[in-house]
PDB file of N, CA and C in Angstrom:
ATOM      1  N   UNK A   1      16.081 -42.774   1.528  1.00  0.00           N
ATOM      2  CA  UNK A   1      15.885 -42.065   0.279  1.00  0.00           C
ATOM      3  C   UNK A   1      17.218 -41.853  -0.442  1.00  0.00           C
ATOM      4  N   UNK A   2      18.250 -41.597   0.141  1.00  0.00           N
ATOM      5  CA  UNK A   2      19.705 -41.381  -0.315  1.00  0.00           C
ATOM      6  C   UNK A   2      20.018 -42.597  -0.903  1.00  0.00           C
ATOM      7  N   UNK A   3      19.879 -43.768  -0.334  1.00  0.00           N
ATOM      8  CA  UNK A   3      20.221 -44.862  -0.283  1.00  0.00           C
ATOM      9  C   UNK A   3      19.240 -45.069  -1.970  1.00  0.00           C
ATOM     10  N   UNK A   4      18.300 -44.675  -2.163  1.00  0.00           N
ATOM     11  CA  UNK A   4      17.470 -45.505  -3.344  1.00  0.00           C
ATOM     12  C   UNK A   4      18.417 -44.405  -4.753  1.00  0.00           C
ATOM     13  N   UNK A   5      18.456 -42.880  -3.977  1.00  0.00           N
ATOM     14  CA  UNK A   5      19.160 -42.061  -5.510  1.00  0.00           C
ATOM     15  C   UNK A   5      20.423 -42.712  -5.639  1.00  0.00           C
ATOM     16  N   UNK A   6      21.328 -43.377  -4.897  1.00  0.00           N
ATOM     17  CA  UNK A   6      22.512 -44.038  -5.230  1.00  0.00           C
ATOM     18  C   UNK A   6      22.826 -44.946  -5.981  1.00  0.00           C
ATOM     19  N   UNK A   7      21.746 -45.676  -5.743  1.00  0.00           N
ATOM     20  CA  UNK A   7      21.672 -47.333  -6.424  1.00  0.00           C
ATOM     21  C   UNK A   7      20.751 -47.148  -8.060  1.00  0.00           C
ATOM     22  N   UNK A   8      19.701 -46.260  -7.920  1.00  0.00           N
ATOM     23  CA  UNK A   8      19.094 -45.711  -8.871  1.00  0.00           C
ATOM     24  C   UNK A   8      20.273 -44.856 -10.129  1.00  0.00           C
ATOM     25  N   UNK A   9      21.241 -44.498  -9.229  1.00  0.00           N
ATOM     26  CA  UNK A   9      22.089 -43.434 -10.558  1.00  0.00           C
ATOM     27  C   UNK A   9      23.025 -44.562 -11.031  1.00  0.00           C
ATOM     28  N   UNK A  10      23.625 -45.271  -9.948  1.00  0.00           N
ATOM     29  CA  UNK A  10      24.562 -46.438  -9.526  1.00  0.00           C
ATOM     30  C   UNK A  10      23.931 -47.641 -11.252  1.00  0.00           C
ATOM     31  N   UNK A  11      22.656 -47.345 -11.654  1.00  0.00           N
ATOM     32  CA  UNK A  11      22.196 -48.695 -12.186  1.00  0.00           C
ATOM     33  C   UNK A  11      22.225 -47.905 -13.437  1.00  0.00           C
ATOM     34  N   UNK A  12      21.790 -46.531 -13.496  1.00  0.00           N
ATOM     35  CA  UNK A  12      22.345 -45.523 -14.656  1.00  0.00           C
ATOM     36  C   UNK A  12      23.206 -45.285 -15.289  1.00  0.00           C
ATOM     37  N   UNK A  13      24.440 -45.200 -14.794  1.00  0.00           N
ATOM     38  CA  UNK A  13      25.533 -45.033 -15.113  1.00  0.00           C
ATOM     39  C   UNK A  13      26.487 -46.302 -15.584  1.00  0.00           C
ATOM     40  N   UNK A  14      25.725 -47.994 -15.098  1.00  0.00           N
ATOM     41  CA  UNK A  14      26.127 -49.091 -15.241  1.00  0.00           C
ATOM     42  C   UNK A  14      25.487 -48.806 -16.582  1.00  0.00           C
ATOM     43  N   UNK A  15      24.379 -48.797 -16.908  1.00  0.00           N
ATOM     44  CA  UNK A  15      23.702 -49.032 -17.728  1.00  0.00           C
ATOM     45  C   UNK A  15      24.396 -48.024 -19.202  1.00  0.00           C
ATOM     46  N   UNK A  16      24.620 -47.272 -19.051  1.00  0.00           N
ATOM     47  CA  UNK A  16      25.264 -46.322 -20.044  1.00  0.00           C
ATOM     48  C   UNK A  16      26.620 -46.716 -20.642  1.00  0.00           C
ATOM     49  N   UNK A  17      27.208 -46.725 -19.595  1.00  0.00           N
ATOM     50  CA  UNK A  17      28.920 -47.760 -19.719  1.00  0.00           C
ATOM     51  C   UNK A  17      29.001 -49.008 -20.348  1.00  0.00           C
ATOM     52  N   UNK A  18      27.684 -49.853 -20.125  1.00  0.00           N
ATOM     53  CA  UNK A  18      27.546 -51.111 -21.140  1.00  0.00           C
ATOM     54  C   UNK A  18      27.188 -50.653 -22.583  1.00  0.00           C
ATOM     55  N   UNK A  19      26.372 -49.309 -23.188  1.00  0.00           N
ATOM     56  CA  UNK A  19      25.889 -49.018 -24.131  1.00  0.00           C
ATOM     57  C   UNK A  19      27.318 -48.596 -25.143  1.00  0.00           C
ATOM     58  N   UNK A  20      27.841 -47.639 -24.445  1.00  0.00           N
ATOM     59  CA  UNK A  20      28.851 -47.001 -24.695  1.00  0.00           C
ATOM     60  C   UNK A  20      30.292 -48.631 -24.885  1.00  0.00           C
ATOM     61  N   UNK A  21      30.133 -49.204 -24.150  1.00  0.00           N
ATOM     62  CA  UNK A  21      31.213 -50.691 -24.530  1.00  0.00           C
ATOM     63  C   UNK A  21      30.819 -51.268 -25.622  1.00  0.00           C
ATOM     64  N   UNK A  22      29.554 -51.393 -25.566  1.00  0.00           N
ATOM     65  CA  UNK A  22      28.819 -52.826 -26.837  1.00  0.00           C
ATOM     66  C   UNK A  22      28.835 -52.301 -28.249  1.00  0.00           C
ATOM     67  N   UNK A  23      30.149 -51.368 -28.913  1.00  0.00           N
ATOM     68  CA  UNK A  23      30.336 -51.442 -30.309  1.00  0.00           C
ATOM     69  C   UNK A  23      30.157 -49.999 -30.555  1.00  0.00           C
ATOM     70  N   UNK A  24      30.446 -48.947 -29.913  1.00  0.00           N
ATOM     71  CA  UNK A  24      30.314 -47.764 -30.430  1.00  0.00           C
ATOM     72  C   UNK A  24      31.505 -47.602 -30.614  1.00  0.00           C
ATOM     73  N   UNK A  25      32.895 -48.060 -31.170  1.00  0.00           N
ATOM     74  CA  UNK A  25      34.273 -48.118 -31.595  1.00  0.00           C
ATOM     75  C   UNK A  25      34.502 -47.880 -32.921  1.00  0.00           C
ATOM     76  N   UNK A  26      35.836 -47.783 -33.421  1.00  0.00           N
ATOM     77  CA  UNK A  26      35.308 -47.421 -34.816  1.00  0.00           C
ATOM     78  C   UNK A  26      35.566 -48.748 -35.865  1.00  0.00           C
ATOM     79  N   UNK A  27      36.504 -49.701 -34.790  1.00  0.00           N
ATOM     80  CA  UNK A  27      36.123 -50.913 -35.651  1.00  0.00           C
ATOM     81  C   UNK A  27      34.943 -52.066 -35.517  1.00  0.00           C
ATOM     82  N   UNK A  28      33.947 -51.812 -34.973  1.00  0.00           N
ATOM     83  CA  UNK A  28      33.228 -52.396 -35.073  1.00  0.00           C
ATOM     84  C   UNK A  28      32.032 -51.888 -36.136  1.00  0.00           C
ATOM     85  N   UNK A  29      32.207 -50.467 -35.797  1.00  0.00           N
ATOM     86  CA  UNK A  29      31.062 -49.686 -36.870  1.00  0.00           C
ATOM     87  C   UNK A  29      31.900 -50.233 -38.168  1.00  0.00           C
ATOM     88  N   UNK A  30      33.365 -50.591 -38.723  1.00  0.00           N
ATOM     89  CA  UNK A  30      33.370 -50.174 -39.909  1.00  0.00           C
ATOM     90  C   UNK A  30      33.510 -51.625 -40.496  1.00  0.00           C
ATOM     91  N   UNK A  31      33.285 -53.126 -39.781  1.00  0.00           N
ATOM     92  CA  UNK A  31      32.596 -53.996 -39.540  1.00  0.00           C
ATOM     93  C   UNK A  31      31.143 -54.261 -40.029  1.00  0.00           C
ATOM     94  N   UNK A  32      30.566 -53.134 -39.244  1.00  0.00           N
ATOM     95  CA  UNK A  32      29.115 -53.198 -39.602  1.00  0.00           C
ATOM     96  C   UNK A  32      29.004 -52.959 -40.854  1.00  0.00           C
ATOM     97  N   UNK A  33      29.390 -51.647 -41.006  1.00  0.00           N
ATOM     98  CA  UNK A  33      29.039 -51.002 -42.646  1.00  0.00           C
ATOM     99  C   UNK A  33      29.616 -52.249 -43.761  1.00  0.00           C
ATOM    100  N   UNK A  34      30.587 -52.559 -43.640  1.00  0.00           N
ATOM    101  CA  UNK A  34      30.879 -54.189 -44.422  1.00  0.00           C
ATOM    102  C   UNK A  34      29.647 -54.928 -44.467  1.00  0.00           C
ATOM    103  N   UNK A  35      29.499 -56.025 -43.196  1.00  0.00           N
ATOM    104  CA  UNK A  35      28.030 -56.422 -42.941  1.00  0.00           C
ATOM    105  C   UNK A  35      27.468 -55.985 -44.321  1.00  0.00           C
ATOM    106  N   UNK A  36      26.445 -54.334 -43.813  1.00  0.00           N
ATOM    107  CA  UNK A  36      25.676 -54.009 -44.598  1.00  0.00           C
ATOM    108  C   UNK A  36      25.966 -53.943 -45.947  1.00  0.00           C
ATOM    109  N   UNK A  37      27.232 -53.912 -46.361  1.00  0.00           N
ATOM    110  CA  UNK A  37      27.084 -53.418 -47.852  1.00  0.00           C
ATOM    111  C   UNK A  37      27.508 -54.922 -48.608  1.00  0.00           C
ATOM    112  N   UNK A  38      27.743 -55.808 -47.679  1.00  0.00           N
ATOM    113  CA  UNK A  38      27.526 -57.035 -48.607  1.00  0.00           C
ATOM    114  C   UNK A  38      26.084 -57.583 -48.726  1.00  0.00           C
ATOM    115  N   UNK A  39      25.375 -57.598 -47.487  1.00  0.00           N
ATOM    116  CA  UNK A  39      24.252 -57.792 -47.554  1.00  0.00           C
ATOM    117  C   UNK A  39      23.003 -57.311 -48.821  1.00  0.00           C
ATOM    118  N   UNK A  40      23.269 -55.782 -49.007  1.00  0.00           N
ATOM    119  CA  UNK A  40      22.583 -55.382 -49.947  1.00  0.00           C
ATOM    120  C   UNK A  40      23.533 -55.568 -51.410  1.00  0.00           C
ATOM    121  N   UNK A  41      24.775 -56.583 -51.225  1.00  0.00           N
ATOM    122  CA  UNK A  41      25.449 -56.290 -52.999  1.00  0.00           C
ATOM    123  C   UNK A  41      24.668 -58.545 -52.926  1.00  0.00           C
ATOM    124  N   UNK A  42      24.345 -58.699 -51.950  1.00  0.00           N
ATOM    125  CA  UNK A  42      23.804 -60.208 -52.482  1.00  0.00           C
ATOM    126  C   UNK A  42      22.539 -59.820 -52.548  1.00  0.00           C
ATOM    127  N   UNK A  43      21.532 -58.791 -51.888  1.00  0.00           N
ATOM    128  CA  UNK A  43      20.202 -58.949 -52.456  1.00  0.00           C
ATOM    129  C   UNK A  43      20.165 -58.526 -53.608  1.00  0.00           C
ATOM    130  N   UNK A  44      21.019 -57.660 -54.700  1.00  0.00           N
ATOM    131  CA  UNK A  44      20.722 -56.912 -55.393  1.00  0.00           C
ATOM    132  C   UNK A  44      20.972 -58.202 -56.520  1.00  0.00           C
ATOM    133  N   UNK A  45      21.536 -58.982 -56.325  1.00  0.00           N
ATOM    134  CA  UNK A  45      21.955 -60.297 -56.780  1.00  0.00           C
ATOM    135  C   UNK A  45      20.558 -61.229 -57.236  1.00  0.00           C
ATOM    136  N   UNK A  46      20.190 -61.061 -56.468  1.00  0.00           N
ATOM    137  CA  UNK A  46      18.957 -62.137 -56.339  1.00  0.00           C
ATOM    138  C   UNK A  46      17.644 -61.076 -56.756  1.00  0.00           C
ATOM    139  N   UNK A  47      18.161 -59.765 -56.640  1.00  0.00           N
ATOM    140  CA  UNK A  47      16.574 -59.314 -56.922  1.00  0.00           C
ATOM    141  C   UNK A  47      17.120 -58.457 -58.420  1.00  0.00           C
ATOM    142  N   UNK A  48      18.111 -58.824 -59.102  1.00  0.00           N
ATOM    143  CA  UNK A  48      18.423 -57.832 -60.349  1.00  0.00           C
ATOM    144  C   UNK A  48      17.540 -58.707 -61.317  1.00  0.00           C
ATOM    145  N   UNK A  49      16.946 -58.018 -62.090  1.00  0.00           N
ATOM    146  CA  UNK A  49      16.290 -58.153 -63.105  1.00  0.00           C
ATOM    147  C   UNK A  49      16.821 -58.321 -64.496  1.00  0.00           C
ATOM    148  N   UNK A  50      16.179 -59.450 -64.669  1.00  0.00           N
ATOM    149  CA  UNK A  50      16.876 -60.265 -66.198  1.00  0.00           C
ATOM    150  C   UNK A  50      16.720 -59.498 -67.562  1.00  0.00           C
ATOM    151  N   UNK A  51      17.650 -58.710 -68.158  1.00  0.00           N
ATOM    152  CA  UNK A  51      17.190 -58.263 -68.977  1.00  0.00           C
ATOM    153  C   UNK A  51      16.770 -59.114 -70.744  1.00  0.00           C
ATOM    154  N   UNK A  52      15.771 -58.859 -71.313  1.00  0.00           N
ATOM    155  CA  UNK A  52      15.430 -60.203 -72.018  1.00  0.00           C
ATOM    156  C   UNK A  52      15.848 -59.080 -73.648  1.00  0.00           C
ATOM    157  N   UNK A  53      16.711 -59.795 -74.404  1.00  0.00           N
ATOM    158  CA  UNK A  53      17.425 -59.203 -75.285  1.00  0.00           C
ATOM    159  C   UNK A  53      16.795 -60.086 -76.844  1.00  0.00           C
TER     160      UNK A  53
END
């Protein structure tokens, strides 16, 4: 039983440490937010509406 809470917390704590590695930094978030805000300055591109004069 000791043996299963070890490997059980053991796979927890692996598991958290990969979450916490894979981009919670602050250059990757400020990366992302780039990403996103080009993403929505090309849809706004393609979805702006023609104004007819």
């Amino acid at each position: 039983m000791f043996l299963f809470f070890l490997v059980f917390f053991g796979l927890q704590i692996f598991v958290l440490f990969c979450c916490a590695a894979a981009g919670n930094d602050a250059a990757s978030q400020e990366l992302s937010d780039q990403e996103q805000l080009q993403f929505i300055a090309e849809w706004k591109k393609q979805h702006q509406k023609k104004d007819v004069c």
